[in-house]
C-alpha atoms as a PDB file:
ATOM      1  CA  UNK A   1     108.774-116.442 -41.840  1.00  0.00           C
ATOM      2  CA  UNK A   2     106.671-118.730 -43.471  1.00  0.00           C
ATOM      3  CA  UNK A   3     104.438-121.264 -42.024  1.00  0.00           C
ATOM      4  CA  UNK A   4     106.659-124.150 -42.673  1.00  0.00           C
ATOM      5  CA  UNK A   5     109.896-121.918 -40.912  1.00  0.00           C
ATOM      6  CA  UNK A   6     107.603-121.283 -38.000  1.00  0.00           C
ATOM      7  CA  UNK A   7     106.810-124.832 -37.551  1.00  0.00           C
ATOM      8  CA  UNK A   8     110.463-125.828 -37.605  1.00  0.00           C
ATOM      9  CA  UNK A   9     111.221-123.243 -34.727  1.00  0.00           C
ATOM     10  CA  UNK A  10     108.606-124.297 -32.847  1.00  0.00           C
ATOM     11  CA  UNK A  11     109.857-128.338 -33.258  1.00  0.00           C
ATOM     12  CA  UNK A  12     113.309-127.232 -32.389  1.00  0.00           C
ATOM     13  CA  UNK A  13     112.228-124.976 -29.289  1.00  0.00           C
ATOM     14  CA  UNK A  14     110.437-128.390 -27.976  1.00  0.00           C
ATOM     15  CA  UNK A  15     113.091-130.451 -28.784  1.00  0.00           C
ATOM     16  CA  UNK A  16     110.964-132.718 -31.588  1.00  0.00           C
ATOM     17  CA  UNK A  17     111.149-134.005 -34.641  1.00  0.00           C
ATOM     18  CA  UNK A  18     109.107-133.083 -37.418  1.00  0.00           C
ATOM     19  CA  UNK A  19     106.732-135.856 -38.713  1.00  0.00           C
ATOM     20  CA  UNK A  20     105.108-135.289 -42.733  1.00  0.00           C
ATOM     21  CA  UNK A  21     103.097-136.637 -44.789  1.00  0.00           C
ATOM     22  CA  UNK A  22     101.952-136.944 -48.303  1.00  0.00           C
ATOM     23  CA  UNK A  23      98.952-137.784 -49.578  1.00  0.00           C
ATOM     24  CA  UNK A  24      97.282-137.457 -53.029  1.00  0.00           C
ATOM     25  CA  UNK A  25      94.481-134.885 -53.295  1.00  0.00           C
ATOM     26  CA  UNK A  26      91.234-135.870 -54.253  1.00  0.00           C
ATOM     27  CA  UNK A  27      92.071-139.836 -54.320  1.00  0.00           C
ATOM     28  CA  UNK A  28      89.933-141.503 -54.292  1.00  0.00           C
ATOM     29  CA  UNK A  29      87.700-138.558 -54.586  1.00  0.00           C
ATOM     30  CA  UNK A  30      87.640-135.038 -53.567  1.00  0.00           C
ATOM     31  CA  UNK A  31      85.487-135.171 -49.482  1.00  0.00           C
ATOM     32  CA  UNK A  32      87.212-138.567 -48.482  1.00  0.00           C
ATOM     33  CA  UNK A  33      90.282-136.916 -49.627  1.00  0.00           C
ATOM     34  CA  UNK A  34      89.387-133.605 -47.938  1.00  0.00           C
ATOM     35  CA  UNK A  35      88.234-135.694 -44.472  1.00  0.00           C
ATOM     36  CA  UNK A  36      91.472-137.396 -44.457  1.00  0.00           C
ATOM     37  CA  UNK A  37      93.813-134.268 -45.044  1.00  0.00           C
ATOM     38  CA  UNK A  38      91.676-132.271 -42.111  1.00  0.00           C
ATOM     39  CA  UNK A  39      92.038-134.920 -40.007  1.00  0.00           C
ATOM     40  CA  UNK A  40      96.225-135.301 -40.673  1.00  0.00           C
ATOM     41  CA  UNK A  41      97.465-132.578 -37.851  1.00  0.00           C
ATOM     42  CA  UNK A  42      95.323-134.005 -35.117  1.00  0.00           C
ATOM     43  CA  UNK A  43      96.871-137.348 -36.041  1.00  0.00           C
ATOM     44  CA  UNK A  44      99.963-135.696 -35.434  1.00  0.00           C
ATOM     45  CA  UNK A  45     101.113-134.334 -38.889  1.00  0.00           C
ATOM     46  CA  UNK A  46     103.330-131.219 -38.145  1.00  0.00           C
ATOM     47  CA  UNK A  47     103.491-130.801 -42.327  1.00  0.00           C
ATOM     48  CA  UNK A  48     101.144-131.815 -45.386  1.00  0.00           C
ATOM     49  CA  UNK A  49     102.744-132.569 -48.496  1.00  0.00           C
ATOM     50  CA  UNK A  50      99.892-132.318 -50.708  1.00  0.00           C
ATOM     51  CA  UNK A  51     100.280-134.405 -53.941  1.00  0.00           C
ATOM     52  CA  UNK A  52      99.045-133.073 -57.109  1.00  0.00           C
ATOM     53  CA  UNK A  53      98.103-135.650 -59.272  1.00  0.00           C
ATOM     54  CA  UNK A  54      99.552-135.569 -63.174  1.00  0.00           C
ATOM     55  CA  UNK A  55      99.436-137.871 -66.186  1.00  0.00           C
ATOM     56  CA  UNK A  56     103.028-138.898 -66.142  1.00  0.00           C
ATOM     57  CA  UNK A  57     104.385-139.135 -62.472  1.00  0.00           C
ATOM     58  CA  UNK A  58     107.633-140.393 -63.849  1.00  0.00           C
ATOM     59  CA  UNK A  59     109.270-140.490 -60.087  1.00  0.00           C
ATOM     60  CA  UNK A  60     107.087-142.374 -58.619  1.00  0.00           C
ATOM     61  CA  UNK A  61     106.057-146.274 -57.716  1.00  0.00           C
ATOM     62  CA  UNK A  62     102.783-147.942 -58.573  1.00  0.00           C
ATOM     63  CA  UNK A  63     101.447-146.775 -55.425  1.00  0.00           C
ATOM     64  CA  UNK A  64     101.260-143.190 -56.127  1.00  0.00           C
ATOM     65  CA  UNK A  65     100.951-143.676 -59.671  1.00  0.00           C
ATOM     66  CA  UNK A  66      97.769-145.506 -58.938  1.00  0.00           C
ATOM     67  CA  UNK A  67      96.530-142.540 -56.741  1.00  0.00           C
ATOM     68  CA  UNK A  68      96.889-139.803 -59.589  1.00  0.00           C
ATOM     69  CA  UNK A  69      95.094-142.347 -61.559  1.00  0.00           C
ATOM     70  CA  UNK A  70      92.013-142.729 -59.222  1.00  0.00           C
ATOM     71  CA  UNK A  71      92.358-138.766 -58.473  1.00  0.00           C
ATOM     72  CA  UNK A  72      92.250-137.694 -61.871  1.00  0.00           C
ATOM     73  CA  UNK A  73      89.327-140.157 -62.615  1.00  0.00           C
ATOM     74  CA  UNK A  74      87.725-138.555 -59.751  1.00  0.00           C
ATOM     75  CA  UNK A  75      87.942-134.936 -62.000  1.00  0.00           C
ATOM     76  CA  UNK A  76      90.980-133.888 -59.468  1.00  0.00           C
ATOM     77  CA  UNK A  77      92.468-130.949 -61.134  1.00  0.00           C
ATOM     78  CA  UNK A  78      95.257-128.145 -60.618  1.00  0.00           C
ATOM     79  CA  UNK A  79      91.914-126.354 -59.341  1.00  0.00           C
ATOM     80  CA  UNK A  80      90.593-128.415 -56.959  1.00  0.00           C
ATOM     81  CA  UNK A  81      93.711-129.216 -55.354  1.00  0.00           C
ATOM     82  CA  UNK A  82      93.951-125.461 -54.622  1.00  0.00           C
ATOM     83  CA  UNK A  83      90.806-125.323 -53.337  1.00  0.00           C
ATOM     84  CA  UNK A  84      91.341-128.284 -51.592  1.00  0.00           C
ATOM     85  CA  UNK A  85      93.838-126.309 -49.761  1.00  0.00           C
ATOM     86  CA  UNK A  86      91.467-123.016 -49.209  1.00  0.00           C
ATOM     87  CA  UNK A  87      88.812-125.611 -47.666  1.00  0.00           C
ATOM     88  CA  UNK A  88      91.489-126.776 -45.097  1.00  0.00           C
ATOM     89  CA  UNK A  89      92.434-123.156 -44.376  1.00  0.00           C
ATOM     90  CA  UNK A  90      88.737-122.507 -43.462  1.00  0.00           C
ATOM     91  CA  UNK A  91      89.411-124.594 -40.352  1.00  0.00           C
ATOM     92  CA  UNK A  92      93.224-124.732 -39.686  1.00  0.00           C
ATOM     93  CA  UNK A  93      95.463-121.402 -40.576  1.00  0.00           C
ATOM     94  CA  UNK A  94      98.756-122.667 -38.666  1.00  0.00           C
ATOM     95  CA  UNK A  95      99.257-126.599 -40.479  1.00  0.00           C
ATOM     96  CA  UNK A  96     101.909-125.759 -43.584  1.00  0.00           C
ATOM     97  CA  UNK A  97     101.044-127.042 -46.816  1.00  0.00           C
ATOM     98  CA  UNK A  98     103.611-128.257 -49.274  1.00  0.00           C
ATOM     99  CA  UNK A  99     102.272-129.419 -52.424  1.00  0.00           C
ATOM    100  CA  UNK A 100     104.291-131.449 -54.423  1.00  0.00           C
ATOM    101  CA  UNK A 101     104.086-132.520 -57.932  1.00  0.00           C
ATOM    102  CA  UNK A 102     105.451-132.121 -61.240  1.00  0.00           C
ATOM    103  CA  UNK A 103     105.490-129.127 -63.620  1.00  0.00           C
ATOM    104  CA  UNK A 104     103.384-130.097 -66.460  1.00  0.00           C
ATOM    105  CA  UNK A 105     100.480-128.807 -64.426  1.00  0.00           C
ATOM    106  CA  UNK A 106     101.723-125.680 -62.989  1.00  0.00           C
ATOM    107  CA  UNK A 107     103.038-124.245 -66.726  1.00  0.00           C
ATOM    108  CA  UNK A 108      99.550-124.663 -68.231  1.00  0.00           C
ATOM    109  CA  UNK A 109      98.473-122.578 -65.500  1.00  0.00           C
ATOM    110  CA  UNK A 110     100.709-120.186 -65.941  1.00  0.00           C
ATOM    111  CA  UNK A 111     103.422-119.473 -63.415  1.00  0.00           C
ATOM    112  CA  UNK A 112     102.463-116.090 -61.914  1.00  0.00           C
ATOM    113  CA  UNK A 113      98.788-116.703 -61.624  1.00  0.00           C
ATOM    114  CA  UNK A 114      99.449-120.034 -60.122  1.00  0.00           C
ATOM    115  CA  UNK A 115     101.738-118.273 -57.557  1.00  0.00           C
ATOM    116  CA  UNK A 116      98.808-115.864 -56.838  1.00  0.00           C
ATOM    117  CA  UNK A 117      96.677-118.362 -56.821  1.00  0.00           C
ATOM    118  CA  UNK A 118      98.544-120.808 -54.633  1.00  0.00           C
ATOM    119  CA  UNK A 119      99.425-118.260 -51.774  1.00  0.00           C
ATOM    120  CA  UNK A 120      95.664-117.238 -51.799  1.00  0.00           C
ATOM    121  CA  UNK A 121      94.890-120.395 -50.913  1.00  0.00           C
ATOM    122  CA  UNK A 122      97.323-121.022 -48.050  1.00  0.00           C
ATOM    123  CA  UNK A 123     100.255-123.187 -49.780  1.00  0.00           C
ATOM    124  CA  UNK A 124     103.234-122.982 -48.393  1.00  0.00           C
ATOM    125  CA  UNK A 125     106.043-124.463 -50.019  1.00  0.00           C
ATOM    126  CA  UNK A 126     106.437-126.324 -53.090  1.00  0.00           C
ATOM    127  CA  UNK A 127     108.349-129.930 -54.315  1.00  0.00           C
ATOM    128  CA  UNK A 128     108.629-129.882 -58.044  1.00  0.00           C
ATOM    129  CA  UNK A 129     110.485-133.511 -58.592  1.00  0.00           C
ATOM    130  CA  UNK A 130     110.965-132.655 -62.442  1.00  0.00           C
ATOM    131  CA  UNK A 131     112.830-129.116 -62.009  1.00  0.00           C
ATOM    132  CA  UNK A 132     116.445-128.871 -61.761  1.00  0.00           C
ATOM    133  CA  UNK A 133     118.461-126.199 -60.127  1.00  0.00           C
ATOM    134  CA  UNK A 134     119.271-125.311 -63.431  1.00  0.00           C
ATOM    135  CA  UNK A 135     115.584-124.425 -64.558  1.00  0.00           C
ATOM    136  CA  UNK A 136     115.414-121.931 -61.162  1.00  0.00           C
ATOM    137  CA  UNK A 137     114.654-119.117 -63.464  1.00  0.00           C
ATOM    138  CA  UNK A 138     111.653-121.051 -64.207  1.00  0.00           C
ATOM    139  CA  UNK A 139     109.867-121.372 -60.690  1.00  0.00           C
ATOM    140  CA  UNK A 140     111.948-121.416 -58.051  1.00  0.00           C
ATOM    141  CA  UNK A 141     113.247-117.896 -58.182  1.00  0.00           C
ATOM    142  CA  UNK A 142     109.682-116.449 -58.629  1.00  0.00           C
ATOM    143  CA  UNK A 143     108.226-119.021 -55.766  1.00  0.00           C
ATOM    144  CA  UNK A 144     110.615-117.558 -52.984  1.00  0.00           C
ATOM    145  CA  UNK A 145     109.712-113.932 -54.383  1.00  0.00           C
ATOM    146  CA  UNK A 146     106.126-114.518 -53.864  1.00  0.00           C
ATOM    147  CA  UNK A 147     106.947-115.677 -50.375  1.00  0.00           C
ATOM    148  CA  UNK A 148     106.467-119.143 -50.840  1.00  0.00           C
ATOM    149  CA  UNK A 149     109.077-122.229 -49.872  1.00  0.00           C
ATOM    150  CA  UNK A 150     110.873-124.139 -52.292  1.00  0.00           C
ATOM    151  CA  UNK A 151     111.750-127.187 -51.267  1.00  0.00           C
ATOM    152  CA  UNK A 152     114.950-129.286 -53.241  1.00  0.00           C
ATOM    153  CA  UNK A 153     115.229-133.274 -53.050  1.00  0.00           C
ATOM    154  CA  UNK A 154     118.922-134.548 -52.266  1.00  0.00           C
ATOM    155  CA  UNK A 155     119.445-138.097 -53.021  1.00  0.00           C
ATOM    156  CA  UNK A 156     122.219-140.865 -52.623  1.00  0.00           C
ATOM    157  CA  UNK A 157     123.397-139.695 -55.886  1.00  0.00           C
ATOM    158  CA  UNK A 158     123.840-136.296 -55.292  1.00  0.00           C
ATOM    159  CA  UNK A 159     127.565-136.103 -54.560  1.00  0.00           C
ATOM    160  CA  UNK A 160     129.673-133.046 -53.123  1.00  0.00           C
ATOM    161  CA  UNK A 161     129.835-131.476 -56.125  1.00  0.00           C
ATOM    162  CA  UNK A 162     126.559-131.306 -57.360  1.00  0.00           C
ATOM    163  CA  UNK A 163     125.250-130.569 -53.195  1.00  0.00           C
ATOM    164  CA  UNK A 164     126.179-126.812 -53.523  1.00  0.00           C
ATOM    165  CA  UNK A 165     124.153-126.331 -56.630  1.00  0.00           C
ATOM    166  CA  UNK A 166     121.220-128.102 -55.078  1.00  0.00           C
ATOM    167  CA  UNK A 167     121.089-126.031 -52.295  1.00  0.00           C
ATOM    168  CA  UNK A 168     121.443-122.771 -54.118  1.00  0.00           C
ATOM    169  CA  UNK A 169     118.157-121.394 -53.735  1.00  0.00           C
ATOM    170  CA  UNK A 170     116.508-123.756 -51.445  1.00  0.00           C
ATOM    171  CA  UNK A 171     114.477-122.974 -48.069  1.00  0.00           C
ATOM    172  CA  UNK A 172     111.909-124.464 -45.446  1.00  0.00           C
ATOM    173  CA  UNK A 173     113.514-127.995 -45.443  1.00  0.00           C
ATOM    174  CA  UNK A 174     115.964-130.160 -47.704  1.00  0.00           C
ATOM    175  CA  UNK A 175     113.956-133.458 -48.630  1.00  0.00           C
ATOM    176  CA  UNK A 176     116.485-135.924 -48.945  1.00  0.00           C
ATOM    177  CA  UNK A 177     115.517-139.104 -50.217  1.00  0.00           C
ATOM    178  CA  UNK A 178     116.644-141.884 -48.576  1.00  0.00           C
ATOM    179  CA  UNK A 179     117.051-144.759 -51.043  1.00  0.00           C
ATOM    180  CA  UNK A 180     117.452-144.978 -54.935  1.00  0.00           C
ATOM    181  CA  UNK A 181     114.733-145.422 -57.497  1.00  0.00           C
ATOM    182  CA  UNK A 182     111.075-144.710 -57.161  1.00  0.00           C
ATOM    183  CA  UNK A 183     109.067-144.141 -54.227  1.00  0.00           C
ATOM    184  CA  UNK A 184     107.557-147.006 -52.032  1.00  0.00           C
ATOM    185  CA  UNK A 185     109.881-149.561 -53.670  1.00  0.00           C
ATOM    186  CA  UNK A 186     112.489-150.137 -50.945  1.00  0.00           C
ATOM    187  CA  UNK A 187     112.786-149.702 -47.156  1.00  0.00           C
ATOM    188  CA  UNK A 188     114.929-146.824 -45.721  1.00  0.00           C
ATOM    189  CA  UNK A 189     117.724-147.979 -43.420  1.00  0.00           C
ATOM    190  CA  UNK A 190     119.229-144.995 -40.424  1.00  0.00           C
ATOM    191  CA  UNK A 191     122.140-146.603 -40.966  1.00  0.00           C
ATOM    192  CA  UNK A 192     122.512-145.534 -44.296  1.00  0.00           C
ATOM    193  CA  UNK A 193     120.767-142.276 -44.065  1.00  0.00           C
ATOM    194  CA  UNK A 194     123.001-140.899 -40.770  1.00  0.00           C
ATOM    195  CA  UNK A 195     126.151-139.864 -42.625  1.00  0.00           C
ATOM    196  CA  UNK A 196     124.036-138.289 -45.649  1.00  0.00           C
ATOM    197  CA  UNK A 197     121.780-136.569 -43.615  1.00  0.00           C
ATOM    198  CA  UNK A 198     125.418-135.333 -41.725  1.00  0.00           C
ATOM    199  CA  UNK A 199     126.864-134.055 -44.746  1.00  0.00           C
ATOM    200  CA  UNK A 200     124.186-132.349 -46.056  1.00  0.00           C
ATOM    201  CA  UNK A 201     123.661-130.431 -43.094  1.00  0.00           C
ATOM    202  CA  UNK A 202     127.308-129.571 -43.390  1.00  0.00           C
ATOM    203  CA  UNK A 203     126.638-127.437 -46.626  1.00  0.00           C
ATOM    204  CA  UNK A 204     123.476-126.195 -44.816  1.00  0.00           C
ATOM    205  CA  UNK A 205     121.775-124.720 -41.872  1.00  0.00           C
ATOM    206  CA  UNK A 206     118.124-125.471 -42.651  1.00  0.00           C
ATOM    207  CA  UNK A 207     116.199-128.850 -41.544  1.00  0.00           C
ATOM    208  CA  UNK A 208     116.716-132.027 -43.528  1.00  0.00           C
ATOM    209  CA  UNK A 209     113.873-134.623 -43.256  1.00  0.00           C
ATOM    210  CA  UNK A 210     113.970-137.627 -45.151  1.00  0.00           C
ATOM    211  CA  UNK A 211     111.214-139.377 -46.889  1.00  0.00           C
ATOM    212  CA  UNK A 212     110.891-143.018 -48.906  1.00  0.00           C
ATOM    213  CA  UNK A 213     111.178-146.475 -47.931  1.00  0.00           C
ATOM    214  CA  UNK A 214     109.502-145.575 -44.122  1.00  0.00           C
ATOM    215  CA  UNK A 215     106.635-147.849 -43.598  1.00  0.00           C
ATOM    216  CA  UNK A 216     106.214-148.605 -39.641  1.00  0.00           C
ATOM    217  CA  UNK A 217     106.290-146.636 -36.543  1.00  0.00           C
ATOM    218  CA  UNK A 218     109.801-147.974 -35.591  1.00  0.00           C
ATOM    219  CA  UNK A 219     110.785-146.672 -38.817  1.00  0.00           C
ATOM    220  CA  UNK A 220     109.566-143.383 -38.601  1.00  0.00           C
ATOM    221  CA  UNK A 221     111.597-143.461 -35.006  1.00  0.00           C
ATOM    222  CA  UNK A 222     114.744-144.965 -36.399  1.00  0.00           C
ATOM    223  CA  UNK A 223     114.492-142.325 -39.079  1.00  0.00           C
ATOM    224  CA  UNK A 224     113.501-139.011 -37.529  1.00  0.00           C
ATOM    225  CA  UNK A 225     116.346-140.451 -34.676  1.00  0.00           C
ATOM    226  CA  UNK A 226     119.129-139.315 -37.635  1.00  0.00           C
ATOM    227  CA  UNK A 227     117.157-136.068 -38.976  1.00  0.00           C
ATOM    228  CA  UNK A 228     115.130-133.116 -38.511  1.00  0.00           C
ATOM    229  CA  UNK A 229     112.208-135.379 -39.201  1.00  0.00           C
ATOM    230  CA  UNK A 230     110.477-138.449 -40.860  1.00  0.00           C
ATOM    231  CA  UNK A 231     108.184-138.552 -44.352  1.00  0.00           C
ATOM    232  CA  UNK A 232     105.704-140.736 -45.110  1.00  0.00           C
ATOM    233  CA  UNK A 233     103.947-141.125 -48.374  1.00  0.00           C
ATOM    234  CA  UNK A 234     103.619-144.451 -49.482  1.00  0.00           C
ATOM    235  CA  UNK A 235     102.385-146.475 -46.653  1.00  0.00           C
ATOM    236  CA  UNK A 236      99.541-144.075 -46.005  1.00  0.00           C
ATOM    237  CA  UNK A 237      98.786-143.860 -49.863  1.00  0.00           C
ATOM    238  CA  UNK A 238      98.405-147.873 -49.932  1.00  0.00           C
ATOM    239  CA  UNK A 239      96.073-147.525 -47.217  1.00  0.00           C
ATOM    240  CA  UNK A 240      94.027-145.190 -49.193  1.00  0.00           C
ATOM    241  CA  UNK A 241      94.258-147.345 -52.269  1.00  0.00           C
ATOM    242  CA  UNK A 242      92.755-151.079 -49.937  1.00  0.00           C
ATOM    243  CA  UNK A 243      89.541-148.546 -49.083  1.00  0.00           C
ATOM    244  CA  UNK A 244      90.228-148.394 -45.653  1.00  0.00           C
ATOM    245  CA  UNK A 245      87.884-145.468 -44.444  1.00  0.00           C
ATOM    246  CA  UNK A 246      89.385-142.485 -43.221  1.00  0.00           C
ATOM    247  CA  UNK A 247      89.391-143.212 -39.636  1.00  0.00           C
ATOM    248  CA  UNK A 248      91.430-146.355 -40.258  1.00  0.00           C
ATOM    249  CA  UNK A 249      93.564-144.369 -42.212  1.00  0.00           C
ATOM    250  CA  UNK A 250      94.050-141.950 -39.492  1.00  0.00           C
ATOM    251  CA  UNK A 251      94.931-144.287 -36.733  1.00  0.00           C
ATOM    252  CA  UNK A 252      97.149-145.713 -39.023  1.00  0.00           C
ATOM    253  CA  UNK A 253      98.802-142.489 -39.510  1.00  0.00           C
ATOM    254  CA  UNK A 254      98.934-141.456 -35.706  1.00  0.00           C
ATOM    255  CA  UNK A 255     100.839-144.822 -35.128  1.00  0.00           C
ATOM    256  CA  UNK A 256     103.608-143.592 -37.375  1.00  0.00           C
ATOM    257  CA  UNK A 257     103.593-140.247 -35.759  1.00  0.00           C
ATOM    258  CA  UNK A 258     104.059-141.454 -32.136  1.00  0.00           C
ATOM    259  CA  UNK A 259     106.830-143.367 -34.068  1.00  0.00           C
ATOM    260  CA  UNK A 260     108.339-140.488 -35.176  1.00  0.00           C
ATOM    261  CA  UNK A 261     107.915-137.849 -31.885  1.00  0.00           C
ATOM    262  CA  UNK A 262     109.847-140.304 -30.028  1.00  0.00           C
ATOM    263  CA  UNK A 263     112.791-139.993 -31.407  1.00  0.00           C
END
């Protein structure tokens, strides 16, 4: 089992849902970054999604965009974001780490010594928004043989015939996302997201938490009320981005976490 499997067990043996966020590494630079991601699971963070920043985040809003920007002004690399990740582990082995990104970064590292690399410094699971279940060969395959999670994105758009495919080789959680477009630019409705989240779980038997468009507290309630669990990215990126300091940050991110465990 891998961190993020024994974190779901433990959620469903308490009867909670599973709150996430995302936040950029090293934006706006690499310790405000690092105080912010320590701080996330006493906040109430139950999983880190870990952005790595990258020249051309095509599925992503101005928000995030912005943050790769300041990161990789900042001299946030592949690199650092692992070690980033090893200077967490110094303090907390039991948090799981998902970093998520795009490929670019990962193939000029080279896949098998960024697998190496990446477990060595306590990842977990990975979100790779530009890799089809078509390209598994590629990463996927090779990700779950090196014992790490790989972690697919359903969408509105992904209909009952492409579902199967998607879930192929997937494991830890499904990551369906809630609205259409590009994140941060609309807000998630439970309304919506109940009978997707339903069906999906129909062709599946692992945890589906859904992500975009949550911005508030009651959000992250309504939300995690109709899944496995709540994601936030956006919200707490834009608070990042106005230079609120990290402890503003972090109160702002327990808020949506109380939101979230009530449901």
């Amino acid at each position: 089992m891998t961190r993020i499997d024994r974190k779901f067990a433990e959620l469903r043996a308490a009867g909670r849902k599973a709150f996430v966020t995302y936040v950029m590494a090293g934006d706006p630079d690499y310790d405000t970054s690092l105080e912010i991601v320590r701080g996330l699971p006493a906040a109430g963070v139950d999983i880190i999604e870990l952005g790595l920043p990258f020249t051309d985040p095509m599925a992503d809003g101005p928000t995030i965009q912005l943050a790769g920007q300041r990161a990789l002004e900042a001299g946030q690399t592949l690199d650092r974001t692992l070690q980033m990740a090893r200077d967490f582990r110094a303090g907390d082995d039991e948090t799981p780490i998902v970093m998520m990104g795009y490929y670019n970064p990962i193939f000029s590292h080279g896949v098998e010594r960024f697998l190496t690399d990446a477990r060595k410094a306590g990842i977990d699971g990975l979100i790779i928004v530009d890799l089809p279940p078509e390209e598994d060969d590629e990463l996927c395959i090779p990700a779950q043989a090196a014992g790490l999670n790989f972690i697919r994105l359903a969408t509105p758009t992904t209909d009952d015939a492409r579902l199967p495919k998607v879930m192929q080789n997937t494991s830890g959680f499904v990551y369906y996302v809630s609205i259409t477009g590009i994140t941060g630019a609309a807000e998630a409705q439970a309304g919506d997201v109940a009978p997707e989240v339903a069906r999906i779980k129909a062709a599946t038997d692992l945890p589906v938490v859904v992500g975009f468009g949550i911005k508030t507290p009651e959000a992250a309630e309504a939300i995690a009320g109709v899944a496995d669990g709540a994601v936030v990215g956006s919200a707490i990126v834009a608070q990042i981005g106005a230079g609120r300091p990290p402890a503003e940050v972090l109160a702002f991110v327990k808020s949506l976490a109380e939101g979230a465990h009530r449901a």
